[in-house]
N, C-alpha and C. Protein backbone atom coordinates (compact mmCIF):
# COMPACT_ATOMS: atom_id res chain seq x y z
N UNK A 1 -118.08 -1.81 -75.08
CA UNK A 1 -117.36 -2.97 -74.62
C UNK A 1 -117.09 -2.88 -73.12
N UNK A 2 -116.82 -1.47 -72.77
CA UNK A 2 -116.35 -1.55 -71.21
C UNK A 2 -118.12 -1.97 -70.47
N UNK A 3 -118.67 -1.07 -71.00
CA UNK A 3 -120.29 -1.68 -70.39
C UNK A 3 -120.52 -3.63 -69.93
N UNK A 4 -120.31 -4.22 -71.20
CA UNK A 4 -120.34 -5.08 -71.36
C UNK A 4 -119.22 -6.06 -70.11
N UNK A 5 -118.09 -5.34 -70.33
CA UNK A 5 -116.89 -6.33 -69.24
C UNK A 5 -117.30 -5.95 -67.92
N UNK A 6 -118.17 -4.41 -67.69
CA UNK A 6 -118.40 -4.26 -66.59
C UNK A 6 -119.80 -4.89 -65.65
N UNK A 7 -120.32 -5.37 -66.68
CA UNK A 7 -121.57 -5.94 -66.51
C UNK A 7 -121.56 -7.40 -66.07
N UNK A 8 -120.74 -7.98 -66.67
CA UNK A 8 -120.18 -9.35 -66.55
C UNK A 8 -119.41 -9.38 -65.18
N UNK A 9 -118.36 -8.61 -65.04
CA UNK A 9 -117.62 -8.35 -63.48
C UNK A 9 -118.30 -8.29 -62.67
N UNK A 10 -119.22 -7.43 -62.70
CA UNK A 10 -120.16 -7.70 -61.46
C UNK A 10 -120.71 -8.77 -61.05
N UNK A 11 -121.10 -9.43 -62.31
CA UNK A 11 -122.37 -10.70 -62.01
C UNK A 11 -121.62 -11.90 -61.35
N UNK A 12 -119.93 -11.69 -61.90
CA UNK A 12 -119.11 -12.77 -61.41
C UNK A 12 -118.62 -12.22 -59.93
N UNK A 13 -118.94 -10.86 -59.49
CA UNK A 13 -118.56 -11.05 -57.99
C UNK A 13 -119.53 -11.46 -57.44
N UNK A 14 -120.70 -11.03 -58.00
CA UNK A 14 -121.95 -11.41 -56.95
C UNK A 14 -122.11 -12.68 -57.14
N UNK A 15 -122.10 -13.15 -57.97
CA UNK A 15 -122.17 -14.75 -57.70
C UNK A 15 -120.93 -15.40 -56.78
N UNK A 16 -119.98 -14.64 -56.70
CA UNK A 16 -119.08 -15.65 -55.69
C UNK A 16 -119.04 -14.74 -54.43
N UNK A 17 -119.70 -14.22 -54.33
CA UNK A 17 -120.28 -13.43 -52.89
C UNK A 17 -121.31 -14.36 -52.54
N UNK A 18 -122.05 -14.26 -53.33
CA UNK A 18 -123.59 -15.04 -52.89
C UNK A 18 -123.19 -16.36 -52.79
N UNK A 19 -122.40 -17.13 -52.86
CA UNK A 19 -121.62 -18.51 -52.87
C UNK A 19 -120.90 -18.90 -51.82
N UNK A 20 -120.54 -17.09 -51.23
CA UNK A 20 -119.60 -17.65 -49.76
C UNK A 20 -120.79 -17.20 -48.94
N UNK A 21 -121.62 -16.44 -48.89
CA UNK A 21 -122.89 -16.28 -47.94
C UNK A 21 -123.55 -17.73 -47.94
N UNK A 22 -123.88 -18.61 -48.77
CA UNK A 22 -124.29 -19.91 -48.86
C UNK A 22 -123.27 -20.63 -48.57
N UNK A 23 -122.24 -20.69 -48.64
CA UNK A 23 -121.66 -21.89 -48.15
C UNK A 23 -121.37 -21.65 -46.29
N UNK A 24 -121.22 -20.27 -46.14
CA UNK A 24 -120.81 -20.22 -44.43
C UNK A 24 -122.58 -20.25 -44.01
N UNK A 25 -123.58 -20.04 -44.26
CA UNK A 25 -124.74 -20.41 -43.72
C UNK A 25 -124.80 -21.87 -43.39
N UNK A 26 -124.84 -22.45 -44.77
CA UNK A 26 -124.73 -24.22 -44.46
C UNK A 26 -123.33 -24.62 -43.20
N UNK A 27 -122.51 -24.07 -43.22
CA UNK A 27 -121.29 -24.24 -42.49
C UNK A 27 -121.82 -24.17 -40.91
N UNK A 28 -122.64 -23.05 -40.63
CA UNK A 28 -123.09 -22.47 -39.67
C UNK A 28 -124.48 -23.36 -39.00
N UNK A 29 -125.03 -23.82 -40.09
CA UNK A 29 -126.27 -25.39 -39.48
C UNK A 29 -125.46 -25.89 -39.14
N UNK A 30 -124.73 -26.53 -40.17
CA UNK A 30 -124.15 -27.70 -39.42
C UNK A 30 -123.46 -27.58 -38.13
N UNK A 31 -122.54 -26.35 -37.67
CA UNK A 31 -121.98 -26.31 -36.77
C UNK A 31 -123.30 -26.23 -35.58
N UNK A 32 -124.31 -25.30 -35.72
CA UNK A 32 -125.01 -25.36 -34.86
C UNK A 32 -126.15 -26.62 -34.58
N UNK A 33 -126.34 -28.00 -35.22
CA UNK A 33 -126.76 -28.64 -35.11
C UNK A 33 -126.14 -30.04 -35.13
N UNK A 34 -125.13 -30.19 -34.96
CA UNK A 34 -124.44 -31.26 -34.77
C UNK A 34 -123.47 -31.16 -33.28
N UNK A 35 -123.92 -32.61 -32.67
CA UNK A 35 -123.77 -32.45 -31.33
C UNK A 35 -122.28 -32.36 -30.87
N UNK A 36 -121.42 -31.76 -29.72
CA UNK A 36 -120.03 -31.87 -29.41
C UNK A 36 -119.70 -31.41 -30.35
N UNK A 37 -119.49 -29.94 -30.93
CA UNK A 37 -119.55 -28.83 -31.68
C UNK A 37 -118.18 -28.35 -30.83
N UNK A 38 -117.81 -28.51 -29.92
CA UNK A 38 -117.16 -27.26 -29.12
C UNK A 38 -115.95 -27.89 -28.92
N UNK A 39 -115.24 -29.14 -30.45
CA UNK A 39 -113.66 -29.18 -30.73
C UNK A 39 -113.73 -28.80 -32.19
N UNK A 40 -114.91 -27.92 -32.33
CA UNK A 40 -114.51 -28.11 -33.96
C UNK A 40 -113.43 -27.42 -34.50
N UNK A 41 -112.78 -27.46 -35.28
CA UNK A 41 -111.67 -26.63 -35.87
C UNK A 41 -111.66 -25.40 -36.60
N UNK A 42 -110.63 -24.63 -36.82
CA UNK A 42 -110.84 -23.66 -37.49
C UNK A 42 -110.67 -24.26 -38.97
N UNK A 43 -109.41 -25.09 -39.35
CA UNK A 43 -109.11 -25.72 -40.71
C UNK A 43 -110.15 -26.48 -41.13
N UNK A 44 -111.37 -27.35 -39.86
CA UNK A 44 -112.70 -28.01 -40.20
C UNK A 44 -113.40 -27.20 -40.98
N UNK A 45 -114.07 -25.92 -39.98
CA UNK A 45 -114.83 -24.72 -40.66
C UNK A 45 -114.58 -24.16 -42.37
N UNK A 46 -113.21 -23.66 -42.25
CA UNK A 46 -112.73 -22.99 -43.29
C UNK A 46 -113.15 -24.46 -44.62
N UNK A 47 -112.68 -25.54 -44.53
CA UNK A 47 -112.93 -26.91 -45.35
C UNK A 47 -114.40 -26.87 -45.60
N UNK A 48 -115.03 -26.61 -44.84
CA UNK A 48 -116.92 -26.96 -44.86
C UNK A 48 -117.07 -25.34 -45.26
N UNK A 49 -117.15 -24.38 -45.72
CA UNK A 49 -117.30 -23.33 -46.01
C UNK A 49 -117.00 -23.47 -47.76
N UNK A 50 -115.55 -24.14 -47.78
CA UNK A 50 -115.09 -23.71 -49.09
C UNK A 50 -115.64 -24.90 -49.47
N UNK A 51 -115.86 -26.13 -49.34
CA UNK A 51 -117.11 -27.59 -49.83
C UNK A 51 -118.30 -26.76 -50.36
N UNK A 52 -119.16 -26.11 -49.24
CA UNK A 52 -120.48 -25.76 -49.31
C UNK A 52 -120.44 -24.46 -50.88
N UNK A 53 -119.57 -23.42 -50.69
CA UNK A 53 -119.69 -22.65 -52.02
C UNK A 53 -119.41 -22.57 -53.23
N UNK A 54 -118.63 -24.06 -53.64
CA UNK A 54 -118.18 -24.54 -54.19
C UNK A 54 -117.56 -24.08 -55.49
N UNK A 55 -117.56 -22.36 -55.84
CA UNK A 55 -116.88 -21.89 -57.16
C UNK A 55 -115.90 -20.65 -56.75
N UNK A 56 -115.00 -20.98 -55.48
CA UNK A 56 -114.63 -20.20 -54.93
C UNK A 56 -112.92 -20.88 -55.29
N UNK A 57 -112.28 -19.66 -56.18
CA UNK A 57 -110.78 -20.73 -56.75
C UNK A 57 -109.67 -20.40 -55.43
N UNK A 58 -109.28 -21.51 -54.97
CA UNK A 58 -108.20 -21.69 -54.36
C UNK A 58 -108.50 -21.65 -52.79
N UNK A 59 -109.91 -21.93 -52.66
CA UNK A 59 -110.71 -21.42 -51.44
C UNK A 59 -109.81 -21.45 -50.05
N UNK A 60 -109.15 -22.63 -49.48
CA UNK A 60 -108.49 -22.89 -48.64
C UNK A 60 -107.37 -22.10 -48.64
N UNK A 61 -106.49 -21.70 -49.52
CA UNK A 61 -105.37 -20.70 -49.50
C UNK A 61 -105.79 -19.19 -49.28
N UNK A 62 -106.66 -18.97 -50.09
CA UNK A 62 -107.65 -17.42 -49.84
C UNK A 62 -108.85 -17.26 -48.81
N UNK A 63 -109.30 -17.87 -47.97
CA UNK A 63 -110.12 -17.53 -47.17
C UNK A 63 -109.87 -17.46 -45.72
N UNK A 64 -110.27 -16.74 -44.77
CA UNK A 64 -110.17 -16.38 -43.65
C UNK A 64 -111.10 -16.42 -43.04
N UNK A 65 -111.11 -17.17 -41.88
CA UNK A 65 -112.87 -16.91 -41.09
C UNK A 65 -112.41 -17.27 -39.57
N UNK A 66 -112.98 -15.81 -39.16
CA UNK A 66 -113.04 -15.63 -37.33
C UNK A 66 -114.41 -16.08 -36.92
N UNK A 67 -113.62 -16.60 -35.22
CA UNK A 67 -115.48 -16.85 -34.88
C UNK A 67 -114.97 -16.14 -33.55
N UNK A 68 -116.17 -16.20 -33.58
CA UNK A 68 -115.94 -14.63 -32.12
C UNK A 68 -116.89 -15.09 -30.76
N UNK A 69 -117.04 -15.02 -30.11
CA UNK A 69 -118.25 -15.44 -28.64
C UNK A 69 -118.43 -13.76 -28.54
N UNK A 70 -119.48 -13.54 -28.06
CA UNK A 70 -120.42 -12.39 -28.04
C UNK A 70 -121.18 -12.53 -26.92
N UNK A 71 -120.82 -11.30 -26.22
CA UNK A 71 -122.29 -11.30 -25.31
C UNK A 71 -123.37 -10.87 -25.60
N UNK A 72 -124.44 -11.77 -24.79
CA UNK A 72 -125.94 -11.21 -25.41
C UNK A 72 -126.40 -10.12 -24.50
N UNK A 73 -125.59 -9.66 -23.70
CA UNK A 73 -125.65 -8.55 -22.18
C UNK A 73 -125.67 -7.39 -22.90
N UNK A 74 -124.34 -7.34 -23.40
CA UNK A 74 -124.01 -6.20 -23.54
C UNK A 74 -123.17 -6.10 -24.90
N UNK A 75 -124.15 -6.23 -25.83
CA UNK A 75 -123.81 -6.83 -27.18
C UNK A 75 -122.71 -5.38 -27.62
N UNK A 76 -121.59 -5.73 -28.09
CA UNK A 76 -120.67 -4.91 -28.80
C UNK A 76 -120.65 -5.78 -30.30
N UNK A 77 -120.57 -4.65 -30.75
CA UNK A 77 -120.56 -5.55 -32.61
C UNK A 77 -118.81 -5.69 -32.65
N UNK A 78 -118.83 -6.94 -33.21
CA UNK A 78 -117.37 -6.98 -33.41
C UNK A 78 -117.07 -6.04 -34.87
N UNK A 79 -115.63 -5.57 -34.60
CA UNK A 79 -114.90 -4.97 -35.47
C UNK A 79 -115.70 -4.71 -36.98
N UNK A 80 -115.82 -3.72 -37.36
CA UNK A 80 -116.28 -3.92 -39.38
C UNK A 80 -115.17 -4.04 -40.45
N UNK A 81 -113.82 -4.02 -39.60
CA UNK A 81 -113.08 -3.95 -40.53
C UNK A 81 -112.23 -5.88 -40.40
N UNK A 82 -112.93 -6.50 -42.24
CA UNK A 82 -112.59 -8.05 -41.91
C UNK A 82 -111.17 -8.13 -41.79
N UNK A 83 -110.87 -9.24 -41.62
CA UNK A 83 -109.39 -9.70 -41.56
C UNK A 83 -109.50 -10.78 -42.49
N UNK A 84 -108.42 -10.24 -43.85
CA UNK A 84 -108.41 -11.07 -44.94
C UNK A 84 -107.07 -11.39 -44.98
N UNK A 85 -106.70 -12.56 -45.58
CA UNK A 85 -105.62 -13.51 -46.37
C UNK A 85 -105.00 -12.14 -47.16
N UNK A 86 -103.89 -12.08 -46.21
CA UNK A 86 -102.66 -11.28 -47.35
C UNK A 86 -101.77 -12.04 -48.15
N UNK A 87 -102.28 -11.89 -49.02
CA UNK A 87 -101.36 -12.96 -50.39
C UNK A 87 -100.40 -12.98 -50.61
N UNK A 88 -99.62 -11.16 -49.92
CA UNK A 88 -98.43 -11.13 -50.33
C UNK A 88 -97.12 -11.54 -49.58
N UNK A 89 -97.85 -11.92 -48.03
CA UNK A 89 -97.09 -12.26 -46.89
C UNK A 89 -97.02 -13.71 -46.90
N UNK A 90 -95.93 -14.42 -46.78
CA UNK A 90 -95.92 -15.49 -46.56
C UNK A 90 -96.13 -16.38 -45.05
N UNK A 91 -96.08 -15.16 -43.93
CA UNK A 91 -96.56 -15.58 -42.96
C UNK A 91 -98.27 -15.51 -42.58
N UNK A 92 -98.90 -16.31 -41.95
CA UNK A 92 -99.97 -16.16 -41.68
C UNK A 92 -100.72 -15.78 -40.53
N UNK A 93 -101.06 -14.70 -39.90
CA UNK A 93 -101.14 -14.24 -38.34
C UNK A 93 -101.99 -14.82 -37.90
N UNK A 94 -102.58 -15.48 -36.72
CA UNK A 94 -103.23 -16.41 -35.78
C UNK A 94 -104.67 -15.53 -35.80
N UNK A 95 -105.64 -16.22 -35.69
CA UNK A 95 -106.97 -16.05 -36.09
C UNK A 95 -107.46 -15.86 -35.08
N UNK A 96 -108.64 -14.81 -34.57
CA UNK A 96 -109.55 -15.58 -33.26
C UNK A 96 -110.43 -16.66 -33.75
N UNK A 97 -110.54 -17.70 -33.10
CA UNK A 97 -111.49 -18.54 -33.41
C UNK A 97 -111.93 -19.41 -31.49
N UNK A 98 -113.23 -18.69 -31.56
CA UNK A 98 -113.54 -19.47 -30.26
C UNK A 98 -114.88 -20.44 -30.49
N UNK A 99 -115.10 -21.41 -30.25
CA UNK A 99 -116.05 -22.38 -30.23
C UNK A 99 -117.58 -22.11 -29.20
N UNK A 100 -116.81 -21.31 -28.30
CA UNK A 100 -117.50 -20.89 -27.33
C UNK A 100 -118.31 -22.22 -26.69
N UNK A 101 -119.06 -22.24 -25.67
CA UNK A 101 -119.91 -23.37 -24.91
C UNK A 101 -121.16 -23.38 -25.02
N UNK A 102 -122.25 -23.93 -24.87
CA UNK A 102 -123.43 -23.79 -24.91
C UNK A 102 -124.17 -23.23 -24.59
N UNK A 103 -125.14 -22.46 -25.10
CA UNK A 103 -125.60 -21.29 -25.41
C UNK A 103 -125.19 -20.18 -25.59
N UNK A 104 -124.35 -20.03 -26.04
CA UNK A 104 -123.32 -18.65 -25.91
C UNK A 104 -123.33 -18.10 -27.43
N UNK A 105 -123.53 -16.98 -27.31
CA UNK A 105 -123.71 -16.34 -29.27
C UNK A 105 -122.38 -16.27 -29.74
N UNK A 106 -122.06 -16.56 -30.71
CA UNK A 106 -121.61 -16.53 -31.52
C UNK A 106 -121.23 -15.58 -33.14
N UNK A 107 -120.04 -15.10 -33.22
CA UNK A 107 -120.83 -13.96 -34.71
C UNK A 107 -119.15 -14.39 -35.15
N UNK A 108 -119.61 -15.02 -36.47
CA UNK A 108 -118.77 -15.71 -37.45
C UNK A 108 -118.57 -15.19 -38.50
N UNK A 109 -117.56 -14.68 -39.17
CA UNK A 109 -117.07 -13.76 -40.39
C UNK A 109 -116.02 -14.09 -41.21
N UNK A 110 -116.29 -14.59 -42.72
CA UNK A 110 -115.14 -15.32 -43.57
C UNK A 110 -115.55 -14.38 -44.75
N UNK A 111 -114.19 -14.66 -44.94
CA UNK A 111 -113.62 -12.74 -46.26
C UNK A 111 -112.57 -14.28 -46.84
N UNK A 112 -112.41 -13.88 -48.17
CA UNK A 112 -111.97 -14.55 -49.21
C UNK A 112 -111.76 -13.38 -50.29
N UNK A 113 -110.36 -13.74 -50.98
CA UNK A 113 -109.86 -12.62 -51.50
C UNK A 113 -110.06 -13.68 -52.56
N UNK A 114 -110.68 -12.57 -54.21
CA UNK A 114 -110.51 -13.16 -55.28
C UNK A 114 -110.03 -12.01 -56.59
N UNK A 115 -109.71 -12.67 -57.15
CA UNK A 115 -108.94 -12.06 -58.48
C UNK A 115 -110.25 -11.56 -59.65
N UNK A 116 -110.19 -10.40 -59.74
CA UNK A 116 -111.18 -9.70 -61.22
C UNK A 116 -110.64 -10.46 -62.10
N UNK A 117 -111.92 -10.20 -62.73
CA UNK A 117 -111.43 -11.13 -64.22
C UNK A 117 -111.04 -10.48 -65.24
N UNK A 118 -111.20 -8.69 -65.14
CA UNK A 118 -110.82 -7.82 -66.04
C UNK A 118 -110.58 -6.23 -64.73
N UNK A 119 -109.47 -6.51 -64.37
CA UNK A 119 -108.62 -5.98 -63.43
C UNK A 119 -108.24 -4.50 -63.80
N UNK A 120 -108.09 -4.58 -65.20
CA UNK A 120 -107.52 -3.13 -65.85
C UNK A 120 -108.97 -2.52 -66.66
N UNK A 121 -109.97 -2.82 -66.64
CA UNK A 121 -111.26 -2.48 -67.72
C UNK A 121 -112.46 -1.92 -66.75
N UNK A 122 -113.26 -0.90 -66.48
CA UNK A 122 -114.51 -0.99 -66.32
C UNK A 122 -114.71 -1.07 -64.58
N UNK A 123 -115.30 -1.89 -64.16
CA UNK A 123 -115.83 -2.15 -62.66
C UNK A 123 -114.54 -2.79 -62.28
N UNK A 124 -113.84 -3.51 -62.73
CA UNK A 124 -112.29 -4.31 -61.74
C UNK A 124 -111.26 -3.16 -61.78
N UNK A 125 -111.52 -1.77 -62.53
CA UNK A 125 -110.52 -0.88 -62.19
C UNK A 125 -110.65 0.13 -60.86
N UNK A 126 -112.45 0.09 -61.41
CA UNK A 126 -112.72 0.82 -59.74
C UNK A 126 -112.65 -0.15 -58.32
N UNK A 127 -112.74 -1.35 -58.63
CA UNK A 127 -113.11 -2.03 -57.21
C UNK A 127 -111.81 -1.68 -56.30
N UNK A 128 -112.29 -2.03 -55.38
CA UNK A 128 -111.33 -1.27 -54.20
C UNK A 128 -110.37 -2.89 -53.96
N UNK A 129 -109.16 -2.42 -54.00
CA UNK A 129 -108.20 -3.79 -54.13
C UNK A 129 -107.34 -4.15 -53.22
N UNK A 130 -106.79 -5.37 -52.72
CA UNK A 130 -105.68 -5.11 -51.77
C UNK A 130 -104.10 -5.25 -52.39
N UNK A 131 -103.38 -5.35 -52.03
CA UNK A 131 -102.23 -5.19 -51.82
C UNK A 131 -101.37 -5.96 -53.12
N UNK A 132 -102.36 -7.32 -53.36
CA UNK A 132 -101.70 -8.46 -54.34
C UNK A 132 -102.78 -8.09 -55.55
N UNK A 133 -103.65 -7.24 -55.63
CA UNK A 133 -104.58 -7.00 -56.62
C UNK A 133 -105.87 -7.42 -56.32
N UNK A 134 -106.05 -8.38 -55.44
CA UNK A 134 -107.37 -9.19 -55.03
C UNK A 134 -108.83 -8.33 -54.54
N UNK A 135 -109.86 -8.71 -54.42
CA UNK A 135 -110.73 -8.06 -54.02
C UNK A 135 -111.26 -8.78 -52.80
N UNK A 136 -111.91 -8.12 -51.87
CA UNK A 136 -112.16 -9.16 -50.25
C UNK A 136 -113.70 -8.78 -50.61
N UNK A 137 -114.14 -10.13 -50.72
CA UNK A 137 -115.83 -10.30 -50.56
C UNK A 137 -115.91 -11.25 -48.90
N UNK A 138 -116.82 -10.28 -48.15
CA UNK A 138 -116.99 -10.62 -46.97
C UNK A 138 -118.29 -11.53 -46.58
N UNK A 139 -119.04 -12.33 -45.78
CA UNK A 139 -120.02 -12.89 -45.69
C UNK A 139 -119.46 -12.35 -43.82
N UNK A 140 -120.62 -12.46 -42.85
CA UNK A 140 -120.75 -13.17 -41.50
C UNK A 140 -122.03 -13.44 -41.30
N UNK A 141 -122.08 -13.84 -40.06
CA UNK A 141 -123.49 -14.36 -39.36
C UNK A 141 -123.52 -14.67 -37.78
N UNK A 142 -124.84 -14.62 -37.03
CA UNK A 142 -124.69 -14.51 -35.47
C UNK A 142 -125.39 -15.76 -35.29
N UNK A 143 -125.17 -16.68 -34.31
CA UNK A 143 -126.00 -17.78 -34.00
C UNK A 143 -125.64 -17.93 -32.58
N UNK A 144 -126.49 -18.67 -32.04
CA UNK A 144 -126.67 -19.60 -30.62
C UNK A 144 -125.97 -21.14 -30.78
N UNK A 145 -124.87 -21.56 -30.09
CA UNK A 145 -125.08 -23.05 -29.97
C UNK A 145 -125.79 -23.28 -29.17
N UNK A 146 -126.30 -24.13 -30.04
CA UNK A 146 -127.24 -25.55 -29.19
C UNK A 146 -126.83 -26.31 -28.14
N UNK A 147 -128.09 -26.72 -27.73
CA UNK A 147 -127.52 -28.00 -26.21
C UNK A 147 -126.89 -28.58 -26.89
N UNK A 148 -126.24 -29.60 -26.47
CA UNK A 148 -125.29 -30.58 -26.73
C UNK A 148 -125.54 -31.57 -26.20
């Protein structure tokens, strides 16, 4: 039986992993192909992210996504450690989010904390958890804006 719950746990993270990698890709065309790009919002983004992956529960309350400007000079990788939605804080700490200007790279990273579906059994006992029980499935990606 634990085989079984553990087999299933998985398939349900990877599918809502593979759901926020697809929805911030589509998030990420559109931002990079739609013209006067550079008022878009962070609450826009985060909205078109959680639209595009669409089986992600409570998406807007649980998800977090930085956008970062990057140089292409002297490329430093931003940080590996994401910055996720603490569930247990009722305050919410200020995001980087830069739009950056045209042609300028870009490297965009949204972490969404979700709940195991069998928390005490199998694979949701080992997964590595935060604070409210949740698990942080991460997606990012690097792009160029476009002319404008």
């Amino acid at each position: 039986m634990t085989l079984f719950v553990s087999v299933f746990e998985s398939g349900l993270m990877m599918t809502r992993l593979t759901m926020l990698e697809r929805g911030l890709d589509l998030t990420v065309r559109a931002i990079r192909l739609s013209p006067g790009n550079a008022n878009i919002t962070h609450a826009a983004v985060k909205q078109m992210i959680c639209d595009n992956a669409g089986i992600l529960q409570d998406c807007t309350n649980s998800l977090k996504v930085e956008l970062l400007q990057v140089s292409p000079n002297a490329w430093i990788a931003p940080s590996l450690a994401a910055d996720c939605v603490d569930r247990t804080s009722e305050i919410e700490p200020v995001v980087t989010f830069n739009s950056g200007d045209e042609g300028d790279l870009l490297f965009i990273r949204a972490c969404v904390v979700v709940d195991p579906m069998y928390p005490n059994i199998g694979l949701g006992l080992i997964l590595s958890k935060d604070s409210s029980g949740g698990v942080m499935l991460v997606a990012s990606s690097a792009f160029a804006n476009e002319a404008r």
